[in-house]
Protein backbone atom coordinates (compact mmCIF):
# COMPACT_ATOMS: atom_id res chain seq x y z
CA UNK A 1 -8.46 0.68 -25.72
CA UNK A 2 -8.86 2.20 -21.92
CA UNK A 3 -11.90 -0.22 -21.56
CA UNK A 4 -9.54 -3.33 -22.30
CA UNK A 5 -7.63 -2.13 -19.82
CA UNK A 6 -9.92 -2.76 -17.29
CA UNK A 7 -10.01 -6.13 -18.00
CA UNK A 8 -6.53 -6.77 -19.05
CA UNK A 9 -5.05 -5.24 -15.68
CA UNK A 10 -7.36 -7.04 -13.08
CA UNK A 11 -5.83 -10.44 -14.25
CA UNK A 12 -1.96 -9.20 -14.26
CA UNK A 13 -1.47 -7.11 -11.32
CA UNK A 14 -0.69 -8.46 -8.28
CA UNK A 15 -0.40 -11.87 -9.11
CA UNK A 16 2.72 -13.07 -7.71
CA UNK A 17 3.48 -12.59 -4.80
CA UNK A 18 -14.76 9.51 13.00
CA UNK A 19 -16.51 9.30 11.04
CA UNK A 20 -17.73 12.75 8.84
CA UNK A 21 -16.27 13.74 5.77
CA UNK A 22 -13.26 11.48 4.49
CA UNK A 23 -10.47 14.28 4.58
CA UNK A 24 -6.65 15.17 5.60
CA UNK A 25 -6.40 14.74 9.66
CA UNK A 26 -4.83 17.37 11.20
CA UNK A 27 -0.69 17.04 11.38
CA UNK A 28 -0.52 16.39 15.18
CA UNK A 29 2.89 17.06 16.72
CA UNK A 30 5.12 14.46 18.48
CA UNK A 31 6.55 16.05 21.62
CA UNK A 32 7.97 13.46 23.76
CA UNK A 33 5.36 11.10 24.40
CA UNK A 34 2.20 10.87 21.67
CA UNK A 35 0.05 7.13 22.23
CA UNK A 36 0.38 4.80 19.23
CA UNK A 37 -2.35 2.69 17.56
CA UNK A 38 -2.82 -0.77 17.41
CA UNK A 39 -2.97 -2.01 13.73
CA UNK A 40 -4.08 -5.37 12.02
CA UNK A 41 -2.22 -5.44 8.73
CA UNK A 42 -2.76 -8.29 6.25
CA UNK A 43 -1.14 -8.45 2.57
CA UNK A 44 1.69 -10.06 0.51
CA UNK A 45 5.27 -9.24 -0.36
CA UNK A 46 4.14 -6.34 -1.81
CA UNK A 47 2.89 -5.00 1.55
CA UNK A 48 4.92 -6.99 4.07
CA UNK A 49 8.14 -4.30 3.86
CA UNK A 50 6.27 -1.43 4.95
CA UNK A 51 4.53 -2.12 7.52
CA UNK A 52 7.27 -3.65 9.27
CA UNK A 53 9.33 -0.31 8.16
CA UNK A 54 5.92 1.04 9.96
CA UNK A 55 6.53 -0.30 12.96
CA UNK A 56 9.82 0.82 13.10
CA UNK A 57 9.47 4.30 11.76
CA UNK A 58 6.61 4.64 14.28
CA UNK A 59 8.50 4.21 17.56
CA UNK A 60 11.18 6.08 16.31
CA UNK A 61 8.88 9.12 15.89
CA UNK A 62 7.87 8.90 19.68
CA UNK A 63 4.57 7.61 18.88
CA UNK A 64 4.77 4.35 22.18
CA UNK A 65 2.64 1.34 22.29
CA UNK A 66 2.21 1.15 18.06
CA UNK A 67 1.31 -2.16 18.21
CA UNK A 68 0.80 -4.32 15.25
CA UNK A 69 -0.13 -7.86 14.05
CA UNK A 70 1.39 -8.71 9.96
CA UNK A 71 0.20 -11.50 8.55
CA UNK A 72 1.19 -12.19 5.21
CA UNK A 73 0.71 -14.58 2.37
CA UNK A 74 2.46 -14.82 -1.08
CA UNK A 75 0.95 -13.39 -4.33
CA UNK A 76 -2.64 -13.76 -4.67
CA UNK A 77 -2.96 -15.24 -1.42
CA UNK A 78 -2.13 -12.43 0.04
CA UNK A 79 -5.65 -10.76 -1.10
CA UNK A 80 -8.30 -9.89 1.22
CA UNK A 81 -10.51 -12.30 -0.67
CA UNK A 82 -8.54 -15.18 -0.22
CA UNK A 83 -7.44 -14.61 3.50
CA UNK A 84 -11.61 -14.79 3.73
CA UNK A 85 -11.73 -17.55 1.84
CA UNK A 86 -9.38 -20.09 2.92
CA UNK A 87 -11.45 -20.68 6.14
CA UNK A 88 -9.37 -23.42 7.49
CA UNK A 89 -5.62 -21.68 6.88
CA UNK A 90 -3.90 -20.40 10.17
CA UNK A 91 -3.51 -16.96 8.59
CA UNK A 92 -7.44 -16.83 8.65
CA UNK A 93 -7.94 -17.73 12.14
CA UNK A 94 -5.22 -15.26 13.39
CA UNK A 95 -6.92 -12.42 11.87
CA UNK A 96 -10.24 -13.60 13.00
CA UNK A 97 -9.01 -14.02 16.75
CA UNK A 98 -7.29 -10.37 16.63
CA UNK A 99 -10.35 -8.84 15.52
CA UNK A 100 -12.23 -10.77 18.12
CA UNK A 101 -10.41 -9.71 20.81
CA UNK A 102 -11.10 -5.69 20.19
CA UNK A 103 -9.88 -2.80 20.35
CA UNK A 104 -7.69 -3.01 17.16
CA UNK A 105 -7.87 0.88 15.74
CA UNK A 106 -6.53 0.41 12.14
CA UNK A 107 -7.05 -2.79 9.70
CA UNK A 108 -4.84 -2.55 6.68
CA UNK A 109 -5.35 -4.87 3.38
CA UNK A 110 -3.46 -5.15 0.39
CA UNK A 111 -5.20 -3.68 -2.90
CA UNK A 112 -5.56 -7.14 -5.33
CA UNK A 113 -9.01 -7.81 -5.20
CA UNK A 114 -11.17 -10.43 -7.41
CA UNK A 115 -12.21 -9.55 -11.19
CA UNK A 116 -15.78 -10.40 -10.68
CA UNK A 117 -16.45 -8.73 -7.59
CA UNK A 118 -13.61 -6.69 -6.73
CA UNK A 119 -14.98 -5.12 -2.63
CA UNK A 120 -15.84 -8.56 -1.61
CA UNK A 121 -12.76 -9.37 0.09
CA UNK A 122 -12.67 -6.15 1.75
CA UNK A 123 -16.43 -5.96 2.24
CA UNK A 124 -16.32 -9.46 4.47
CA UNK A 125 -13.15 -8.36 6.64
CA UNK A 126 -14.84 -4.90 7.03
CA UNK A 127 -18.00 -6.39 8.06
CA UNK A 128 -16.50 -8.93 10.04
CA UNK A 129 -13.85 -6.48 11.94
CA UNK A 130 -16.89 -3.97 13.01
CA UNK A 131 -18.36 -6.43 14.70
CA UNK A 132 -15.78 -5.96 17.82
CA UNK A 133 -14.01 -2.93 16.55
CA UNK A 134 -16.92 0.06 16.12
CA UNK A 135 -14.80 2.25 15.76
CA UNK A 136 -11.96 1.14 13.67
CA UNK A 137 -10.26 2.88 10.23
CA UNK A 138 -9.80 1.03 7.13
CA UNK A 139 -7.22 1.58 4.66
CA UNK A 140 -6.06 -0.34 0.94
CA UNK A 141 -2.29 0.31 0.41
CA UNK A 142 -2.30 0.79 -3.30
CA UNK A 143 0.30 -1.55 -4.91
CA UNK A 144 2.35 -1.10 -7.78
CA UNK A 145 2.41 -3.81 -11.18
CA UNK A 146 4.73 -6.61 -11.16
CA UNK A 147 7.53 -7.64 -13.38
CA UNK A 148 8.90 -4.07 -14.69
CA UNK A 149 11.05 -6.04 -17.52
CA UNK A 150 8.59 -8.59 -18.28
CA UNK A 151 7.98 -12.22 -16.78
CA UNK A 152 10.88 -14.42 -17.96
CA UNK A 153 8.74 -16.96 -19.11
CA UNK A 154 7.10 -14.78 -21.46
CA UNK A 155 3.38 -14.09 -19.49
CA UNK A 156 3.97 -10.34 -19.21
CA UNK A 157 5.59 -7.50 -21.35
CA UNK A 158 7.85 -5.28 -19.63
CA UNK A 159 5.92 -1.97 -17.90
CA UNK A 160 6.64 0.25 -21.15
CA UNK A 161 4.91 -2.04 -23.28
CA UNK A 162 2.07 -3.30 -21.00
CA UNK A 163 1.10 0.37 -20.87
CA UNK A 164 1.32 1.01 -24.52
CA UNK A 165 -0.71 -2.30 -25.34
CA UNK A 166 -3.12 -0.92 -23.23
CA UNK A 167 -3.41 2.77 -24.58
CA UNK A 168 -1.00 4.85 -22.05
CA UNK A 169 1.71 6.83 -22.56
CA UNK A 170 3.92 5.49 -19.37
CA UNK A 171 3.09 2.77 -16.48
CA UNK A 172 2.90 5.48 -14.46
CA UNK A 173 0.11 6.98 -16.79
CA UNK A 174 -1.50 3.28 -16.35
CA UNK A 175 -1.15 3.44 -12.90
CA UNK A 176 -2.79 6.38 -12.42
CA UNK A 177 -5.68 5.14 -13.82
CA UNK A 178 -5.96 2.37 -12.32
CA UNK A 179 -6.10 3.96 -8.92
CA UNK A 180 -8.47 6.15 -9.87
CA UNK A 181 -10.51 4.45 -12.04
CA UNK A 182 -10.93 1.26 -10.17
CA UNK A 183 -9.13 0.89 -6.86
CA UNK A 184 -10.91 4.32 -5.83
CA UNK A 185 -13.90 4.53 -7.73
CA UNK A 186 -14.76 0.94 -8.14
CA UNK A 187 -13.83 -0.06 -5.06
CA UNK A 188 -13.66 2.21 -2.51
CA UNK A 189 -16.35 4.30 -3.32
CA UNK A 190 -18.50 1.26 -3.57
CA UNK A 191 -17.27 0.16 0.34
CA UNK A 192 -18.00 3.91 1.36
CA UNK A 193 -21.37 3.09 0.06
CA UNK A 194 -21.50 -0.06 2.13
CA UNK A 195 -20.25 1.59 5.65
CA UNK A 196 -20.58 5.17 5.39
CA UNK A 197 -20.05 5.98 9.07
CA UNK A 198 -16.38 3.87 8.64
CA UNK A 199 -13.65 5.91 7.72
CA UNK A 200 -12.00 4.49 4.47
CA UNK A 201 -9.06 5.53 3.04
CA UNK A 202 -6.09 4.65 0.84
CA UNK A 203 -1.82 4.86 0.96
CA UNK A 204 -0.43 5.50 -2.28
CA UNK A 205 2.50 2.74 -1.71
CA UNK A 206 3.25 2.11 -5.16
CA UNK A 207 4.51 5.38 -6.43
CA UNK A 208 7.27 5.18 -4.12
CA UNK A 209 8.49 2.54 -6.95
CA UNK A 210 7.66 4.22 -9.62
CA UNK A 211 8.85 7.59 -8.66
CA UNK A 212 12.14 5.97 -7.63
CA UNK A 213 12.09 3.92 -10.97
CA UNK A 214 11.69 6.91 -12.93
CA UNK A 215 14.47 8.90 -10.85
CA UNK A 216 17.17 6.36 -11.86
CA UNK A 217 16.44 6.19 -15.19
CA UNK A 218 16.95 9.79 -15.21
CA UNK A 219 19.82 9.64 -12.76
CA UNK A 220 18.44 12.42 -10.28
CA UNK A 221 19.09 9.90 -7.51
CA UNK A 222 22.34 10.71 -4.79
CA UNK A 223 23.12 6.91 -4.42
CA UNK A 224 24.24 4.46 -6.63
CA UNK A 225 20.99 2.53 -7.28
CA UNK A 226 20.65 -0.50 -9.84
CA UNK A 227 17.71 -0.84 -11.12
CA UNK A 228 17.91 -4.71 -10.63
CA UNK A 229 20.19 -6.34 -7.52
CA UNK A 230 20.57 -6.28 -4.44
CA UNK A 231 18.51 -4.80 -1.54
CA UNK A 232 20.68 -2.09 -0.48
CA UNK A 233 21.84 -0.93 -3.46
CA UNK A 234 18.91 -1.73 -5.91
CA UNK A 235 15.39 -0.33 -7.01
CA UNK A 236 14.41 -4.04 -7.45
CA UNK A 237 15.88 -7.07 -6.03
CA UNK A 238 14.30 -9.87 -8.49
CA UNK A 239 11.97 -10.47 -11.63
CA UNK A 240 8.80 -9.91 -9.77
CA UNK A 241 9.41 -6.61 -8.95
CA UNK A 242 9.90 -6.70 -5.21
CA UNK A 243 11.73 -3.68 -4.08
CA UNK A 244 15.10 -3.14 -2.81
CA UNK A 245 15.64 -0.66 0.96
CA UNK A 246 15.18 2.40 -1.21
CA UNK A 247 11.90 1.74 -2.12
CA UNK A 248 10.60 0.44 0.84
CA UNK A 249 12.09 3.06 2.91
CA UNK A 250 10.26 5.59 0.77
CA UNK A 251 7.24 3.58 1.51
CA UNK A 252 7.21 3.38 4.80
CA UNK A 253 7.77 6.90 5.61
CA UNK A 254 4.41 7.54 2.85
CA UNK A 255 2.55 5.23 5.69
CA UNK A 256 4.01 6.86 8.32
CA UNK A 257 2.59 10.10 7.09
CA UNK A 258 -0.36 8.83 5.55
CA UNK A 259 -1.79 6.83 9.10
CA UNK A 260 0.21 8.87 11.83
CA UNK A 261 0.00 12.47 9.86
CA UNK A 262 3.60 13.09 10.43
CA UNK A 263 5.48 16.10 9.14
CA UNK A 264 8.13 14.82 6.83
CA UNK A 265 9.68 17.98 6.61
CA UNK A 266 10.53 17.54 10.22
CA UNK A 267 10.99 13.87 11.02
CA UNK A 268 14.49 13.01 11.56
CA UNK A 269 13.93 9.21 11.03
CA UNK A 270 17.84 8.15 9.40
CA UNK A 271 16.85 6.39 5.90
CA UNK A 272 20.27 5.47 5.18
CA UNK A 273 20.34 7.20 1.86
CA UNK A 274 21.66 10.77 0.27
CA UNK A 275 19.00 11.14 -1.61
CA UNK A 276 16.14 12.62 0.46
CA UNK A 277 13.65 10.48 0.89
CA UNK A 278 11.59 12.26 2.85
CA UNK A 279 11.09 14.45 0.22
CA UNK A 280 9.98 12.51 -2.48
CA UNK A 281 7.57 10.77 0.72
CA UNK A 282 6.12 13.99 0.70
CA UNK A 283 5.56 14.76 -2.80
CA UNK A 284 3.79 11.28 -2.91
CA UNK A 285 1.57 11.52 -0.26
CA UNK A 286 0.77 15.97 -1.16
CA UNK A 287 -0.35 14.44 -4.55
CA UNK A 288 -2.47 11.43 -3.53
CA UNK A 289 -6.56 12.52 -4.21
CA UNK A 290 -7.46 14.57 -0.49
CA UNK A 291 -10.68 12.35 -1.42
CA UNK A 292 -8.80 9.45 -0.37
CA UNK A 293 -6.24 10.35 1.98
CA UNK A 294 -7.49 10.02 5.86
């Protein structure tokens, strides 16, 4: 049943909308001043909240002159593959003309890819990004399924019966396997192959939803979340699956630690919330694969 899965999945997710060993860095202390990077960050709505939480996040931890250039595109669009594709869009030609210019230290793409050849997309922005960057870091921000009750017109079952129609016990089960089965093994290994002297790693966005998702349902959170509503007060805000300020606060401080190695057990960065975000940040990013972290 696992092996329709692989199929099954790579048409329904995502739809809408230096150099040695590839291990933990080092946790490196912000005094007062620590220099930021400048980041090239390309995805869909699915990415778009946290790396502008990112940015904000980043300067509040002391780290000056982050620096980075969004560009986003809805849904599928919003794929590596077809930012690379659609030669003639704007979105295309920005990313092109950062790249060109140098010097950019991080590229960040979404983690939709194509079902036929799933590093392609990634492979040609890789490729095309060394060119002028030697030295810069890669990294796929791991995205979680759309529509948890089901597409409204019928397309998609709700998350609990996607996962059991394709042999799991929970979607978080069937996310876990897909990361690990395809996003990492399938694709990232295979781009690690491709540039082994590039550091490639991945940011285990999506579980920030999930984990949240799961903590309603089992009321452990200290706010008054909906699991459907509005952005402050919601897990999700619509159909799709987009996530309310819980989720992508959650999110952003998981990138924050995952790209700037900070200590979430010390950053002071006001979420908003009771419940401690920072803490379920860190369980996230303590459990994400050491293979794949940077």
């Amino acid at each position: 049943m696992k092996n329709i899965f692989l199929f099954t999945v790579c048409f329904t997710v995502f739809m809408g909308c230096k150099k040695e060993e590839n291990l933990p860095a080092p946790y490196v202390p912000v005094d007062n001043v620590t220099e930021g990077y400048r980041m090239l960050l390309m995805g869909n709505s699915f990415f778009r909240p946290y790396a502008e939480n990112l940015d904000v996040m980043a300067i509040d931890a002391g780290f000056v002159n982050h620096n980075s250039t969004i560009v986003i595109r809805g849904g599928a669009n919003g794929r590596a593959i077809n930012f690379w594709n659609d030669s003639t869009s704007i979105e295309h030609s920005l990313i092109k003309s950062a790249l060109d210019e140098g010097g950019i230290d991080y590229l960040g793409m979404t983690s939709g890819h194509d079902t036929v050849n799933r590093i392609e997309g990634f492979q040609f922005w890789i490729d095309y990004a060394l060119q002028n960057n030697p030295n810069i870091t890669i990294f796929i921000s791991l995205a979680p399924f759309d529509y948890p009750a089901g597409d409204p017109n019928g397309t998609r079952p709700d998350w609990d019966t996607l996962a059991a129609d394709n042999g799991f016990s929970s979607i978080q089960e069937m996310f876990d396997f897909y990361i690990n089965e395809i996003l990492h093994n399938e694709i990232v290994d295979q781009l690690r192959a491709e540039f082994p002297t590039t550091k490639i790693f991945t940011i285990p966005t999506g579980w920030a939803t999930y984990n949240l998702y799961q903590m309603n349902i089992d009321s452990l959170l200290l706010d008054q979340i909906d699991m459907f509503g509005s952005s402050a007060s919601s897990i999700f805000v619509d159909s799709k699956g987009h996530q309310g300020d819980i989720v992508k606060k959650t999110g952003g401080l998981v990138w924050l630690n995952s790209i700037y190695s900070v200590n979430l057990n010390e950053n002071t960065y006001d979420t908003g919330f009771n419940t401690d975000l920072h803490q379920i940040a860190k369980q996230i990013t303590d459990s994400h694969n050491p293979n794949y972290k940077q």
